[in-house]
Protein backbone atom coordinates (compact mmCIF):
# COMPACT_ATOMS: atom_id res chain seq x y z
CA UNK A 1 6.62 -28.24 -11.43
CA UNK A 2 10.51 -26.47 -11.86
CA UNK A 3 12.95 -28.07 -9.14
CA UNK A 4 14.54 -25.53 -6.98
CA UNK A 5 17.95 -26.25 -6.69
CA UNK A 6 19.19 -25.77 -2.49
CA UNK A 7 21.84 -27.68 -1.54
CA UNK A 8 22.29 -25.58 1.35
CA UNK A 9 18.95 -25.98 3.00
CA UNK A 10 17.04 -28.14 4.74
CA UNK A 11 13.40 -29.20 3.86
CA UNK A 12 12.17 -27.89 7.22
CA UNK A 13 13.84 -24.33 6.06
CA UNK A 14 12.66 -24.65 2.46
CA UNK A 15 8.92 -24.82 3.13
CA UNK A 16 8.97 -22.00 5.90
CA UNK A 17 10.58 -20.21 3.68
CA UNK A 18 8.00 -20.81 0.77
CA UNK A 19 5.50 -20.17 3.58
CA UNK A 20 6.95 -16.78 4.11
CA UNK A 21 7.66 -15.37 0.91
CA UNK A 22 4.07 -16.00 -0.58
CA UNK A 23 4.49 -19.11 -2.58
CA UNK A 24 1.99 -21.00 -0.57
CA UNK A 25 -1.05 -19.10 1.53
CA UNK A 26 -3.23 -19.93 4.30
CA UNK A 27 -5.68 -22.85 2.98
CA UNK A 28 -3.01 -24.52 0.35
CA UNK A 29 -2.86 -27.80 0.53
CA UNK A 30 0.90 -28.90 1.03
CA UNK A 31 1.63 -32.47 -0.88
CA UNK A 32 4.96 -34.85 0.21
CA UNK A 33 5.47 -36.01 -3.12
CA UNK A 34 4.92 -31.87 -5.06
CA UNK A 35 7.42 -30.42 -2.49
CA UNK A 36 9.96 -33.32 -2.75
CA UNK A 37 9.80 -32.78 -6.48
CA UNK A 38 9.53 -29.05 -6.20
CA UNK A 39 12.61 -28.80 -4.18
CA UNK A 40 15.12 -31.67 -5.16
CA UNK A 41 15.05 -33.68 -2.00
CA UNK A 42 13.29 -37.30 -0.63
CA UNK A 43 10.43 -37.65 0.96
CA UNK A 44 11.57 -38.54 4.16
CA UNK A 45 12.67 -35.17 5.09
CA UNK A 46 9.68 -33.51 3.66
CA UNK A 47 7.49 -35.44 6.33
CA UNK A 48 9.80 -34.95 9.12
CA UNK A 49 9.29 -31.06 8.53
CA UNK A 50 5.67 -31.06 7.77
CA UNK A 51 5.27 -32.91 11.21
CA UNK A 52 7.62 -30.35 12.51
CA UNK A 53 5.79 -27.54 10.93
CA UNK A 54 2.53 -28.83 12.31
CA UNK A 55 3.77 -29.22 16.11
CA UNK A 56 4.86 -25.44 15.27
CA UNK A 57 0.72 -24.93 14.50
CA UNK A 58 1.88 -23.75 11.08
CA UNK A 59 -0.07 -26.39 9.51
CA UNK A 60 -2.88 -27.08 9.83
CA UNK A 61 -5.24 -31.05 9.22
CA UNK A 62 -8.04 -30.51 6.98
CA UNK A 63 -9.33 -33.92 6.83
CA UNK A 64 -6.17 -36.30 5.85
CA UNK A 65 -4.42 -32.94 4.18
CA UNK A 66 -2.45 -30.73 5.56
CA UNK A 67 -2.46 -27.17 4.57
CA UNK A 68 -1.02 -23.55 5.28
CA UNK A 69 -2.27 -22.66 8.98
CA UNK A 70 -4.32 -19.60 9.18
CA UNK A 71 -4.74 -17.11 11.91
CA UNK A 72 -8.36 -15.74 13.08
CA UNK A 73 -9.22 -12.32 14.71
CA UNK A 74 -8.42 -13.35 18.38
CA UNK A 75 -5.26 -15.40 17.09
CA UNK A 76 -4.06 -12.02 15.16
CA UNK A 77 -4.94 -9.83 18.12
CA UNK A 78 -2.67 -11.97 20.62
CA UNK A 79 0.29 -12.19 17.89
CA UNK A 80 0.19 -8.09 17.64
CA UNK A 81 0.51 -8.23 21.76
CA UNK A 82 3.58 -10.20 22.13
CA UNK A 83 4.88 -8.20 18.64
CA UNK A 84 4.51 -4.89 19.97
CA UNK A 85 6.22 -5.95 23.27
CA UNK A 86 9.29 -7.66 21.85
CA UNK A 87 9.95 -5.52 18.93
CA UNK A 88 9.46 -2.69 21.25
CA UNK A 89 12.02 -3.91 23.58
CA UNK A 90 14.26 -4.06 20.27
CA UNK A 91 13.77 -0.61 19.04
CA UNK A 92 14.94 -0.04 22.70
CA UNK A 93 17.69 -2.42 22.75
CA UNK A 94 19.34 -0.61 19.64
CA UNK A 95 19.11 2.84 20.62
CA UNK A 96 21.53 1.61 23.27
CA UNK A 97 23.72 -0.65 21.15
CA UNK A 98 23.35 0.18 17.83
CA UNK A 99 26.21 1.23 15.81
CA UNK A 100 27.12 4.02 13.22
CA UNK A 101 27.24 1.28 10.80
CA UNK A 102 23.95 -0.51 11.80
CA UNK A 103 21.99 2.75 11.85
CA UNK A 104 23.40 3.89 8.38
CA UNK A 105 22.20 0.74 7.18
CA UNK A 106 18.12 1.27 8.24
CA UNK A 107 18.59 4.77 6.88
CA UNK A 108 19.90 3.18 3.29
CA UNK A 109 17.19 0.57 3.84
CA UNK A 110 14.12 3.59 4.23
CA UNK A 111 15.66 5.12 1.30
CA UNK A 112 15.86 1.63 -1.16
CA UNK A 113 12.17 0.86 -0.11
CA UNK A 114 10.87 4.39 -1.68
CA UNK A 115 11.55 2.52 -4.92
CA UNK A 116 8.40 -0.20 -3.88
CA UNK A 117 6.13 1.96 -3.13
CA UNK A 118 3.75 1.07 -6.12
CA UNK A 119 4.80 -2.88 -5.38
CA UNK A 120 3.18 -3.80 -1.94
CA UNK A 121 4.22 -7.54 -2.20
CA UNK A 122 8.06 -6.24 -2.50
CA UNK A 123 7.76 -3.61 0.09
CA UNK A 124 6.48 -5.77 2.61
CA UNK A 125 9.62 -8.23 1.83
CA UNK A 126 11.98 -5.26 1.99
CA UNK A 127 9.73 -4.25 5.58
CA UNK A 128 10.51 -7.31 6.91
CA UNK A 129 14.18 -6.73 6.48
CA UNK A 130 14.19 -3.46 8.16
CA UNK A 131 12.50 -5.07 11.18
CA UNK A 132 15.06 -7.90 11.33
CA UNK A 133 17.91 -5.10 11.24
CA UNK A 134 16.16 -3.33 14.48
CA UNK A 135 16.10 -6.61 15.97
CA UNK A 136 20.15 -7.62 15.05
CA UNK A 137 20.64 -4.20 15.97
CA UNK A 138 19.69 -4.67 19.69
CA UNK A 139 22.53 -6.91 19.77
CA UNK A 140 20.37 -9.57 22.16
CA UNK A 141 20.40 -13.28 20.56
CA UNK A 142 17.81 -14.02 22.91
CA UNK A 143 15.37 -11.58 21.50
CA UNK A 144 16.47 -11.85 18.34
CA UNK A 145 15.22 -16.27 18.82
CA UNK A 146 12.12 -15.00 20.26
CA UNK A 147 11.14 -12.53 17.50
CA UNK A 148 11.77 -14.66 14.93
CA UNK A 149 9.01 -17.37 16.21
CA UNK A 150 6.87 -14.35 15.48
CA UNK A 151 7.34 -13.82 12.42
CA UNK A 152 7.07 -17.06 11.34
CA UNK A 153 3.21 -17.31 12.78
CA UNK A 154 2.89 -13.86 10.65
CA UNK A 155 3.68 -15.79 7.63
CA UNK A 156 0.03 -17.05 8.08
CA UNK A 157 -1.44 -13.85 7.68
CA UNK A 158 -3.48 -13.49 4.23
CA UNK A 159 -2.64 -9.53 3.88
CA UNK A 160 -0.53 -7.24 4.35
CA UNK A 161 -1.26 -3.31 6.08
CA UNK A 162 1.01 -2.33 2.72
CA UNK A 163 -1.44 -3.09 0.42
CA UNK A 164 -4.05 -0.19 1.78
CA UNK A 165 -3.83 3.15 -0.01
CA UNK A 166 -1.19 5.40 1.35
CA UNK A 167 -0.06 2.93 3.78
CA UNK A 168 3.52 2.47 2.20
CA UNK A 169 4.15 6.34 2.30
CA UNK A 170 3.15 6.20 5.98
CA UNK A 171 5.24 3.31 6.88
CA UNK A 172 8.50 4.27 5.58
CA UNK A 173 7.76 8.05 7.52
CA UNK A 174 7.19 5.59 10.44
CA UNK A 175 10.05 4.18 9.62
CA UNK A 176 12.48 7.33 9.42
CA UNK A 177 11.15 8.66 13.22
CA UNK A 178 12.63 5.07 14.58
CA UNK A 179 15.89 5.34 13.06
CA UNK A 180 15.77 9.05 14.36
CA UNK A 181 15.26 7.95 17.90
CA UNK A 182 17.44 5.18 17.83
CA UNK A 183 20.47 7.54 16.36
CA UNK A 184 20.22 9.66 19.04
CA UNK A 185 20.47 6.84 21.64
CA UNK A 186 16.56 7.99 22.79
CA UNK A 187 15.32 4.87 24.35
CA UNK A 188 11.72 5.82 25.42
CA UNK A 189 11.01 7.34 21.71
CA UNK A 190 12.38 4.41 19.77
CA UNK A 191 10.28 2.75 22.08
CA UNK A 192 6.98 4.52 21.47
CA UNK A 193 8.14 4.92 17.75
CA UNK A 194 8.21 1.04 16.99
CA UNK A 195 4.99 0.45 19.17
CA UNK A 196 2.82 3.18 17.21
CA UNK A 197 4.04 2.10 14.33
CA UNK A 198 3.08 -1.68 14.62
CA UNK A 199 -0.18 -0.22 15.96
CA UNK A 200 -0.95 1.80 13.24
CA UNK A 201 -0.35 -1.72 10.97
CA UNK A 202 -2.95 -3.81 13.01
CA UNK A 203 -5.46 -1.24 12.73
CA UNK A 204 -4.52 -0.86 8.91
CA UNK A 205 -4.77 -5.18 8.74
CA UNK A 206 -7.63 -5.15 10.26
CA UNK A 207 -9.57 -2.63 8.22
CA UNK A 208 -8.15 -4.37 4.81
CA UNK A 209 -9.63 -8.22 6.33
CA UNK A 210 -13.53 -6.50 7.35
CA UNK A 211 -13.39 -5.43 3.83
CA UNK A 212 -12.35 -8.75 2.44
CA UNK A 213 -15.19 -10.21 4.59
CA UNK A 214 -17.82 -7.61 4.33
């Protein structure tokens, strides 16, 4: 296994980050002694943030292992609630305090993600970005926290909306009609905007899992 060189990081922010970007899914089986090689640091700190990681329910016990959490229908269902109403509350947030600046930047950031269209993996990387600027955007530190324990338990989800047929097209038109509202300081349509838009992605989730299933 390659080492991964990250001075700057702890082991608690390694693995999440591994967890997030794909490296390891829901069901692998996480190993002390791999990830200590894997990313250049002892042991010690590798437990610490696997027990941390498992008070977090990101991990899960299977048996004596411990392995990538995963979320069920109900779990998803409940995750998409408390998404809708805090990123909604963020699309809000930055129609009121956004600036020139941060608004040019998700209209740069639609434009970039055309290029990924055929890449779903990629696009959903470069989605999560553009959610992350909404959230900076609404200039709330508080929200901002909040959000991001969200996204972390979506790191647990097997699929992504982006990989269904037409779905990326969609998105980034989804995309384009939030930055519209939010540039012309229309709180109640950014609002809406963001809250159909994660809507539309459950639905599209949901579809892609029955068929994984069925």
């Amino acid at each position: 296994m390659s080492q991964i060189r990250t001075p700057n990081k702890d082991a608690y922010t390694l693995i999440l980050e591994a967890i997030d970007q794909g490296v390891y899914r829901p069901g692998d089986r996480l190993v002390e002694s791999e990830l200590a090689e894997r990313f250049g640091v002892s042991r010690t700190p590798i437990r610490e943030a696997l027990q941390r990681l498992e008070t977090q329910s990101l991990l899960a016990r299977d048996g004596r292992s411990l392995i990538v959490a995963s979320l069920d229908h109900n779990q998803m269902a409940e995750l998409y609630v408390v998404r809708t109403e805090l990123e909604g509350l963020a699309a809000r947030l930055a129609a009121r305090h956004a600036t020139e600046e941060e608004v040019k930047v998700l209209r740069d950031m639609i434009e970039e993600d055309r290029a990924l269209l055929n890449d779903p993996a990629a696009l959903a990387r470069a989605n999560r970005r553009f959610h992350r600027m909404i959230q900076l955007a609404s200039h709330n530190r508080y929200l901002v926290q909040q959000l991001d324990l969200v996204h972390r338990s979506m790191a647990l989800m097997a699929t992504t909306s982006l990989a269904a047929e037409g779905r990326g097209t969609n998105a980034l038109a989804e995309h384009a009609a939030i930055v519209d509202a939010i540039a012309k300081r229309d709180e109640e349509a950014a609002d809406k905007a963001l809250r159909e838009h994660i809507s539309v992605a459950f639905v599209t989730r949901l579809k892609l899992d029955s068929r994984k299933t069925a």
